[in-house]
Every structure is written in structure tokens, then in C-alpha cells.
Protein backbone atom coordinates (compact mmCIF):
# COMPACT_ATOMS: atom_id res chain seq x y z
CA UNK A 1 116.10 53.10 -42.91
CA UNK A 2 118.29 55.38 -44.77
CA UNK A 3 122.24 55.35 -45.15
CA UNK A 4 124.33 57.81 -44.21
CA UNK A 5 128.47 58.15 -44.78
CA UNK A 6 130.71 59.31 -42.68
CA UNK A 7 133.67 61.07 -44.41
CA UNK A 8 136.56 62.62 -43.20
CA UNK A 9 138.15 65.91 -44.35
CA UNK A 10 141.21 67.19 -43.38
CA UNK A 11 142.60 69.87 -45.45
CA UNK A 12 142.59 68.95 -49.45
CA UNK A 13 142.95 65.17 -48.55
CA UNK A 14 138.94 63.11 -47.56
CA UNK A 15 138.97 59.47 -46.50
CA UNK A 16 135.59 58.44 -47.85
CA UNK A 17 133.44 56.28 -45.74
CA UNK A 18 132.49 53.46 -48.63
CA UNK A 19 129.99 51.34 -46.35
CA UNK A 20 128.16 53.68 -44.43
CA UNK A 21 125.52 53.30 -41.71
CA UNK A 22 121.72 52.89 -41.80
CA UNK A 23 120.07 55.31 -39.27
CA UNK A 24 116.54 56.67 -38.29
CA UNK A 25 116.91 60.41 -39.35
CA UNK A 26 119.62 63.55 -39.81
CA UNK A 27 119.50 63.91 -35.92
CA UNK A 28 121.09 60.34 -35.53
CA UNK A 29 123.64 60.90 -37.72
CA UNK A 30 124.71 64.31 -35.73
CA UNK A 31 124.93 61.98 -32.26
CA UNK A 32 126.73 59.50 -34.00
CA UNK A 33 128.73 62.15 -36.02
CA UNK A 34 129.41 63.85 -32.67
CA UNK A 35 130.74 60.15 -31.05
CA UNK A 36 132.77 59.67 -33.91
CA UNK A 37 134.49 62.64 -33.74
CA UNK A 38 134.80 62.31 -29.68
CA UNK A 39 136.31 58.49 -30.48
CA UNK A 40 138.42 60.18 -32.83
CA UNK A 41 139.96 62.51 -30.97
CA UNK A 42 140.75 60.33 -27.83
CA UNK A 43 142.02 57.70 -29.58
CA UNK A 44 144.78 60.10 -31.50
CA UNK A 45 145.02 62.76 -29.11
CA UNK A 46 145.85 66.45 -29.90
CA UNK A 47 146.37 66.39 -33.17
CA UNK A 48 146.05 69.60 -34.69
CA UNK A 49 145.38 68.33 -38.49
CA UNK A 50 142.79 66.28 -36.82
CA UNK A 51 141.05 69.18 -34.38
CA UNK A 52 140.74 71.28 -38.10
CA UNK A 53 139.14 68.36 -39.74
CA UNK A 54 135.52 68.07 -40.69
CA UNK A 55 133.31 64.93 -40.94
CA UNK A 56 130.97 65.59 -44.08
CA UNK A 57 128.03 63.03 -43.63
CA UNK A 58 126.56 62.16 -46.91
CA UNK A 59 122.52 60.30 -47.91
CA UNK A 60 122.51 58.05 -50.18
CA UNK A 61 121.29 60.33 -52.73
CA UNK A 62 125.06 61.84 -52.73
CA UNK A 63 123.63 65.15 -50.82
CA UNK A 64 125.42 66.49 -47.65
CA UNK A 65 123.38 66.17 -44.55
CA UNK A 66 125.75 68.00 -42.26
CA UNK A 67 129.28 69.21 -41.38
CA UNK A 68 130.30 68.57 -38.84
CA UNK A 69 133.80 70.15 -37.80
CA UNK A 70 136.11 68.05 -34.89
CA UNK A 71 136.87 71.48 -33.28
CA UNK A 72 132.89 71.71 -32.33
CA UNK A 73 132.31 68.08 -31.06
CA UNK A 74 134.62 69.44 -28.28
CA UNK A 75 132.34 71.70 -26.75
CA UNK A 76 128.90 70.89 -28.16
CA UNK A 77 125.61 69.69 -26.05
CA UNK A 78 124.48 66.49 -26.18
CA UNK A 79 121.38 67.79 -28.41
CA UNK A 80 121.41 68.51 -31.99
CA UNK A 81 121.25 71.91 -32.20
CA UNK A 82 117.97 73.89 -33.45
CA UNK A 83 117.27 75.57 -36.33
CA UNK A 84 119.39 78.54 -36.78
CA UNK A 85 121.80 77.57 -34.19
CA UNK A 86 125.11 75.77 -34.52
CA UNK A 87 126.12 72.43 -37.12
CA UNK A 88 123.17 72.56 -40.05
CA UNK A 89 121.21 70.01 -41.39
């Protein structure tokens, strides 16, 4: 399975994600992008550094799969979104 990393940007500062997570394909990663984020923002609340943050999740080939900004986890589906539509990837 491949690996993908989670890291966190907020602003000019990004707290890398050095272990990572093996998962089945780029639609995995966006639900458990989309739970991290959720986790994120319960656990510290209103933030408004953290509601402008983006998690960037990386392959292990060092490309970007997806950004995927806190502000949207907020009022996005449950599905990934489609082509055209929404968070790429």
C-alpha cells in the first residue's frame, strides 16, 4: 500500500508529518485528511490561525496528492468530491 504524509500549513510556518500513513488510494487519504482536520479543530477550538491552515498530503514520491484547507473540512460531504468539483487530487 502506498504512504501518504500529512503536513500542516499554517501561514509561512509547515509541521511536516515525518512517519506518514499507508493507505489504499488518494480517496482515503481525503477521508482521513477530512478526520484529521475535524480532530483538529475540536480538540483546539476556534482558532483562527488554525481555520486558515491547510493540510498538504504528500506520496512517497514527494508529489502533492491534495490540499486540503481546515476552513472546507467544516462544511464538506462525507464523499470525496468529483472531478471538477471542490479539494483536487
Amino acid at each position: 500500500m502506498p504512504r501518504y504524509f500529512f503536513h500542516t500549513r499554517i501561514g509561512a510556518d509547515t509541521l511536516p508529518d515525518e512517519e506518514g500513513v499507508e493507505l489504499r488510494d488518494p480517496d482515503q487519504a481525503w477521508r482521513v485528511a477530512r478526520a484529521t482536520i475535524q480532530a483538529s479543530l475540536e480538540d483546539e477550538g476556534a482558532d483562527p490561525r488554525l481555520v486558515a491552515a491547510i493540510l498538504v498530503v504528500i506520496d512517497e514520491a514527494g508529489e502533492v496528492v491534495l490540499e486540503f484547507p481546515f476552513a472546507e473540512a467544516i462544511t464538506e460531504a462525507d464523499t470525496p468530491p468529483g472531478p471538477g468539483e471542490g479539494t483536487l487530487h
